[in-house]
C-alpha atoms as a PDB file:
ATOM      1  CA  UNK A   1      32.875  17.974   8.704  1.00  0.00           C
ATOM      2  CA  UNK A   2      32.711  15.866   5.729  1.00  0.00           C
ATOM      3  CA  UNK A   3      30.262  17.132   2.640  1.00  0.00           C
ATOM      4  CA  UNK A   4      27.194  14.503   2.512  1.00  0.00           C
ATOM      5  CA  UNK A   5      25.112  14.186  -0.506  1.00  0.00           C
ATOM      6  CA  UNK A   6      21.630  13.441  -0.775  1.00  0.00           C
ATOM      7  CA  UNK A   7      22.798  11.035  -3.532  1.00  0.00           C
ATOM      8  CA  UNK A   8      25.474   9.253  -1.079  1.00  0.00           C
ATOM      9  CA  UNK A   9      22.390   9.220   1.884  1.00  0.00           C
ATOM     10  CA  UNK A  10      20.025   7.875  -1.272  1.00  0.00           C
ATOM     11  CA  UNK A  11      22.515   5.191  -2.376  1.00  0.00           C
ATOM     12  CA  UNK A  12      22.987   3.624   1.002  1.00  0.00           C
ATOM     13  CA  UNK A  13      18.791   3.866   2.480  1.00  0.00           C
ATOM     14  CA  UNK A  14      18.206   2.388  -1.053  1.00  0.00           C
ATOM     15  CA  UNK A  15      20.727  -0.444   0.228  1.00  0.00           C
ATOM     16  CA  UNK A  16      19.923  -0.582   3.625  1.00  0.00           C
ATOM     17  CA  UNK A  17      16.747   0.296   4.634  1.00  0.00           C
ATOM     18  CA  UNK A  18      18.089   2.273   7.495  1.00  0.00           C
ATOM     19  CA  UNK A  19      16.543   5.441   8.831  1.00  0.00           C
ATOM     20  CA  UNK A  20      17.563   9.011   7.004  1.00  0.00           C
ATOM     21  CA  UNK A  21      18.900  10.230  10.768  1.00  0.00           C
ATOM     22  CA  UNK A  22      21.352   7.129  11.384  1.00  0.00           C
ATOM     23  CA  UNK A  23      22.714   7.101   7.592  1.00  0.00           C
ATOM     24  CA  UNK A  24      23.587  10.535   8.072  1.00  0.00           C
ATOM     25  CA  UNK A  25      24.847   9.904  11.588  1.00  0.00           C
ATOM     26  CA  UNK A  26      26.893   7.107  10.194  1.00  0.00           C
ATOM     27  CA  UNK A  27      28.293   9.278   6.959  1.00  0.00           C
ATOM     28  CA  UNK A  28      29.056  12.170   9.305  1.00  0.00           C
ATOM     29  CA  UNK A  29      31.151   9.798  12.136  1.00  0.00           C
ATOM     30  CA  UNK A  30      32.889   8.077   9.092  1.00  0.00           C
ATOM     31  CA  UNK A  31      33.564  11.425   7.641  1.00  0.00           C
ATOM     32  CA  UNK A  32      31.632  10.633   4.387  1.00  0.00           C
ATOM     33  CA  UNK A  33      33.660   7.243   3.083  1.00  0.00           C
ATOM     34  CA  UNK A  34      30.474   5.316   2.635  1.00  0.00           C
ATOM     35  CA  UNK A  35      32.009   1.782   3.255  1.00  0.00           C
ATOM     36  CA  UNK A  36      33.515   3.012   6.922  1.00  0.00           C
ATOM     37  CA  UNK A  37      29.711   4.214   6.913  1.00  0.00           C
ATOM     38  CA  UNK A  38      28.269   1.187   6.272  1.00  0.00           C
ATOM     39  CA  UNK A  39      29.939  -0.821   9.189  1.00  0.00           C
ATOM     40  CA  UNK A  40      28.942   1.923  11.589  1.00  0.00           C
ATOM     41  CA  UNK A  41      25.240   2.094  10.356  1.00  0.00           C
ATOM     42  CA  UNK A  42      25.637  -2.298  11.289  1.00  0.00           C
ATOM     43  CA  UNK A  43      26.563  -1.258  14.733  1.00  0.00           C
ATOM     44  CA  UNK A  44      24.687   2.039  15.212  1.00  0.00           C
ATOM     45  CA  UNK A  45      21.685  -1.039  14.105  1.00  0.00           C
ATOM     46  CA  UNK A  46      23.440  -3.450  16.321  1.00  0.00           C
ATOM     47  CA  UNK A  47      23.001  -0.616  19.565  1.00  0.00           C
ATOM     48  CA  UNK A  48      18.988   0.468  18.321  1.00  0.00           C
ATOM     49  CA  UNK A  49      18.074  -3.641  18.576  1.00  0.00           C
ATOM     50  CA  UNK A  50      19.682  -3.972  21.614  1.00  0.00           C
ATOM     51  CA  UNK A  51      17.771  -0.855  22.850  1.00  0.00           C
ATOM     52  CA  UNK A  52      14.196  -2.575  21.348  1.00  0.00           C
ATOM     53  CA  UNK A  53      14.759  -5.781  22.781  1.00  0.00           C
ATOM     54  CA  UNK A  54      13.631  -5.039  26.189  1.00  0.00           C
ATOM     55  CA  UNK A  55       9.745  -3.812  24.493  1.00  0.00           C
ATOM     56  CA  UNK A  56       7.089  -6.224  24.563  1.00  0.00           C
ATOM     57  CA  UNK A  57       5.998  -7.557  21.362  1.00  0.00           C
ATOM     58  CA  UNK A  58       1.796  -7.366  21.467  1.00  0.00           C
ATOM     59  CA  UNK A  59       1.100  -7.158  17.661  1.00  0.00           C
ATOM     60  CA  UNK A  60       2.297  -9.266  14.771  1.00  0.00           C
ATOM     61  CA  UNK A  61       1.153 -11.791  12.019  1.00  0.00           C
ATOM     62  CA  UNK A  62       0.551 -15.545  11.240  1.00  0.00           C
ATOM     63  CA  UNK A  63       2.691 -16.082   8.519  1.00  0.00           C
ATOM     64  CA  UNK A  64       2.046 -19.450   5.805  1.00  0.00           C
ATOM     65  CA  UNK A  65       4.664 -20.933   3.614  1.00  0.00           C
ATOM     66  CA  UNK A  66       3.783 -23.933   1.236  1.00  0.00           C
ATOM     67  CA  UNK A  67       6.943 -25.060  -0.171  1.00  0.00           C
ATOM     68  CA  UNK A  68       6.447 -25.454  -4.322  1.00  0.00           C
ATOM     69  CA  UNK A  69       5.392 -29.325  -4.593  1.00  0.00           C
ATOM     70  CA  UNK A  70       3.092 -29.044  -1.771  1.00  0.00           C
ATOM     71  CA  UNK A  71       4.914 -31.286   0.384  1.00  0.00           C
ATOM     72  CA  UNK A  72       6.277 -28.868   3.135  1.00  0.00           C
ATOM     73  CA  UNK A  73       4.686 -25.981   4.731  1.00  0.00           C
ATOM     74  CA  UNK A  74       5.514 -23.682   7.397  1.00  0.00           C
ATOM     75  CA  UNK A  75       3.616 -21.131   9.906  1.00  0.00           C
ATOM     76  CA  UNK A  76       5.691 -18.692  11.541  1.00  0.00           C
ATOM     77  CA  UNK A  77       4.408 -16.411  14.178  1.00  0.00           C
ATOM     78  CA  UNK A  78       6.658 -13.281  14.013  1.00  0.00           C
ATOM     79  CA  UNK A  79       5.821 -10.508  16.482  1.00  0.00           C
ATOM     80  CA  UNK A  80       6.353  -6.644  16.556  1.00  0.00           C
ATOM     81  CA  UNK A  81       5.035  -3.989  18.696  1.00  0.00           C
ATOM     82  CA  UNK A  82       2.361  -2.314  16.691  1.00  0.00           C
ATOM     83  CA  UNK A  83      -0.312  -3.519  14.531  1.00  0.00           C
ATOM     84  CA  UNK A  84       0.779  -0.668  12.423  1.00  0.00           C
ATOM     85  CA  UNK A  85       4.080  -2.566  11.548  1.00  0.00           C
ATOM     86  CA  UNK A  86       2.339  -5.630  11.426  1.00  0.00           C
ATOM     87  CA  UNK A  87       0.735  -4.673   8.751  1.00  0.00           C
ATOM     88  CA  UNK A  88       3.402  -3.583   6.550  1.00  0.00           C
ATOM     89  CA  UNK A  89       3.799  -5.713   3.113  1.00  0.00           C
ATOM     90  CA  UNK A  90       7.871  -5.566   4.096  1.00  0.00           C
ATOM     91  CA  UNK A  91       6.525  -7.253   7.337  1.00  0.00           C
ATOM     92  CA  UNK A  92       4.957  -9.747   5.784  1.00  0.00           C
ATOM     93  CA  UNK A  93       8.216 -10.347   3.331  1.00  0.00           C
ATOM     94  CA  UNK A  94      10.448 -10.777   6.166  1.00  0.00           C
ATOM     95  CA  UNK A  95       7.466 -13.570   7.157  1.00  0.00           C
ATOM     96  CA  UNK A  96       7.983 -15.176   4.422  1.00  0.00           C
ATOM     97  CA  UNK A  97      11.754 -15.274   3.921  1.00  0.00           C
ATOM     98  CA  UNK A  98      12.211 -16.952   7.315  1.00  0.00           C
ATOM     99  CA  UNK A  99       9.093 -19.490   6.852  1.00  0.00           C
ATOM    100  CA  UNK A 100      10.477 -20.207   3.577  1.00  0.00           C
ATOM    101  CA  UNK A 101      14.370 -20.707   5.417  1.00  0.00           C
ATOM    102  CA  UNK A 102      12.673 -22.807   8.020  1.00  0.00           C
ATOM    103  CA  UNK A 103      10.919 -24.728   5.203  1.00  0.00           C
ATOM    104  CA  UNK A 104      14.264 -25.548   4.070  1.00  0.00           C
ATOM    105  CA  UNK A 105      16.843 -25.829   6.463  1.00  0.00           C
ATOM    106  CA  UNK A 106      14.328 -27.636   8.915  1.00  0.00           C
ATOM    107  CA  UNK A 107      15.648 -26.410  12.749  1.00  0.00           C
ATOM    108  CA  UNK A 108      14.126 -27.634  15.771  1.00  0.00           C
ATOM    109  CA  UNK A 109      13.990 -24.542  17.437  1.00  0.00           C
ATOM    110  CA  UNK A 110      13.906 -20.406  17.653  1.00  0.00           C
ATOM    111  CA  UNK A 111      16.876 -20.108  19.070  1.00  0.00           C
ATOM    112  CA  UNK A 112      18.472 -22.402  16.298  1.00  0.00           C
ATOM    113  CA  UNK A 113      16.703 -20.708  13.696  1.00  0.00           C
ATOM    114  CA  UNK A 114      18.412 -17.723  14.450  1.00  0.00           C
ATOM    115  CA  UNK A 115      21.595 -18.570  14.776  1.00  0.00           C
ATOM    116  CA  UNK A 116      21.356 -20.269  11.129  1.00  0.00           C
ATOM    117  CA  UNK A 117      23.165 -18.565   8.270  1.00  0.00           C
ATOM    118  CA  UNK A 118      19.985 -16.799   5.479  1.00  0.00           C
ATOM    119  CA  UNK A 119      19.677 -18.955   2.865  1.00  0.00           C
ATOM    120  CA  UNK A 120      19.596 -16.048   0.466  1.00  0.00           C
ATOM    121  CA  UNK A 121      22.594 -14.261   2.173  1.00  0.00           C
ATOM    122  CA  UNK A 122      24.924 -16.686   3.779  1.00  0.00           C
ATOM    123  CA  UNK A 123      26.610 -13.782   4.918  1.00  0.00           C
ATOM    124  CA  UNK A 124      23.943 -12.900   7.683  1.00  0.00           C
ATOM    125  CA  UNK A 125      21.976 -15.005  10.184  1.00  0.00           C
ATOM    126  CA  UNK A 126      18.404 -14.820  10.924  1.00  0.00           C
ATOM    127  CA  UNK A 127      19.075 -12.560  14.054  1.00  0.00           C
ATOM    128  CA  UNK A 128      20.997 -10.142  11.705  1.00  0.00           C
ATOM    129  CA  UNK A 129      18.082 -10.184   9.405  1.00  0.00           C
ATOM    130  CA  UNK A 130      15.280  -9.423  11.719  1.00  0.00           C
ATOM    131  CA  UNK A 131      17.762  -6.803  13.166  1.00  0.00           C
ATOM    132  CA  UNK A 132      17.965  -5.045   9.875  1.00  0.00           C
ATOM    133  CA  UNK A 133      14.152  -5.211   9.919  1.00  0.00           C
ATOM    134  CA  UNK A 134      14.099  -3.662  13.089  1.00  0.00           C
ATOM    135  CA  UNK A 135      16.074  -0.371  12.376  1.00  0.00           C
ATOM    136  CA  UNK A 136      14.343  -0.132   9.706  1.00  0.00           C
ATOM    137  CA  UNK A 137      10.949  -0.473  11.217  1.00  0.00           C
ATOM    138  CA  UNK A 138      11.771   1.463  14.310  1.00  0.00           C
ATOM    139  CA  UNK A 139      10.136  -1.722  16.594  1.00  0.00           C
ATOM    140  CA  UNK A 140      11.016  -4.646  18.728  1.00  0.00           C
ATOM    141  CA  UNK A 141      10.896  -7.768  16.251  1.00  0.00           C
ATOM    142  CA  UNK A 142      10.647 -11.214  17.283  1.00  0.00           C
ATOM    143  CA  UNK A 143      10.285 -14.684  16.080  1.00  0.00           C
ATOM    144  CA  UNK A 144       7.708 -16.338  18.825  1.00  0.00           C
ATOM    145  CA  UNK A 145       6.998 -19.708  17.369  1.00  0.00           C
ATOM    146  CA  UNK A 146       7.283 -21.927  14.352  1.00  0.00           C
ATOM    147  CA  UNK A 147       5.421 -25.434  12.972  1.00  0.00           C
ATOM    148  CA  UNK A 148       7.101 -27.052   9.845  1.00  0.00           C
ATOM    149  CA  UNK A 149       4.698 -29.960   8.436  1.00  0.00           C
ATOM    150  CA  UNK A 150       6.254 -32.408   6.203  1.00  0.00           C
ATOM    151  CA  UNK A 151       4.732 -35.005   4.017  1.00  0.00           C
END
């Protein structure tokens, strides 16, 4: 068994946002080489969303976006299980990063909007975003509806 650090579990939580219990999981399975780690704490999150995406989503948040020039704005209605997460300030960030995505890239639907590249991480999607979210939160995360006004 490879010899895990609280400093190597630190680094990659700080980076992640993943749960204690999977980073180790992930270290220990990738016998401590924290990049191997990395790609199996993506699908280890890849297997927990999959898991979550059966739960019904009864709590969430109304989420505005005004655009600077007050000429676009955005409500998105994101959903999660518990009030309790709904609450969270990183919640409401993750509300705000995809109403201010939507605000710029315009799609016409949810299922578009997810499929869309970040616009502050071309290197994940919308899904892979609220996935992250997800693991970290511990709760089924969803996108229900969006309205983009334009002057």
């Amino acid at each position: 068994m490879a010899d895990i650090s609280a400093q190597a579990i630190k680094e990659i939580r700080d980076a992640t946002g993943a749960s204690l219990m999977m980073i180790k999981k992930a270290l220990t399975e990738a016998s401590g080489d924290r990049a191997r780690a990395l790609e199996v704490l993506k699908q280890l999150g890849h297997d927990a969303a999959a898991k979550k995406g059966s739960r019904e989503t009864h709590a969430g948040r109304v989420i505005a976006y005004v655009h600077s020039g007050d000429r676009v704005g955005v409500l998105v209605e994101l959903r999660s299980e518990t009030d309790f997460v709904s609450r969270n300030d990183e919640f409401a960030a993750l509300g705000k990063n995809i109403a201010m995505h939507i605000a710029a890239t315009s799609p016409a639907s949810v299922d578009e909007l997810l499929a869309q590249p970040f616009i502050r991480d071309e290197h994940q999607t919308i899904t892979e975003l609220i996935e992250k979210a997800s693991a970290s939160f511990g709760e089924h995360l969803e996108v229900k509806q969006f309205v983009r006004y334009e002057l």
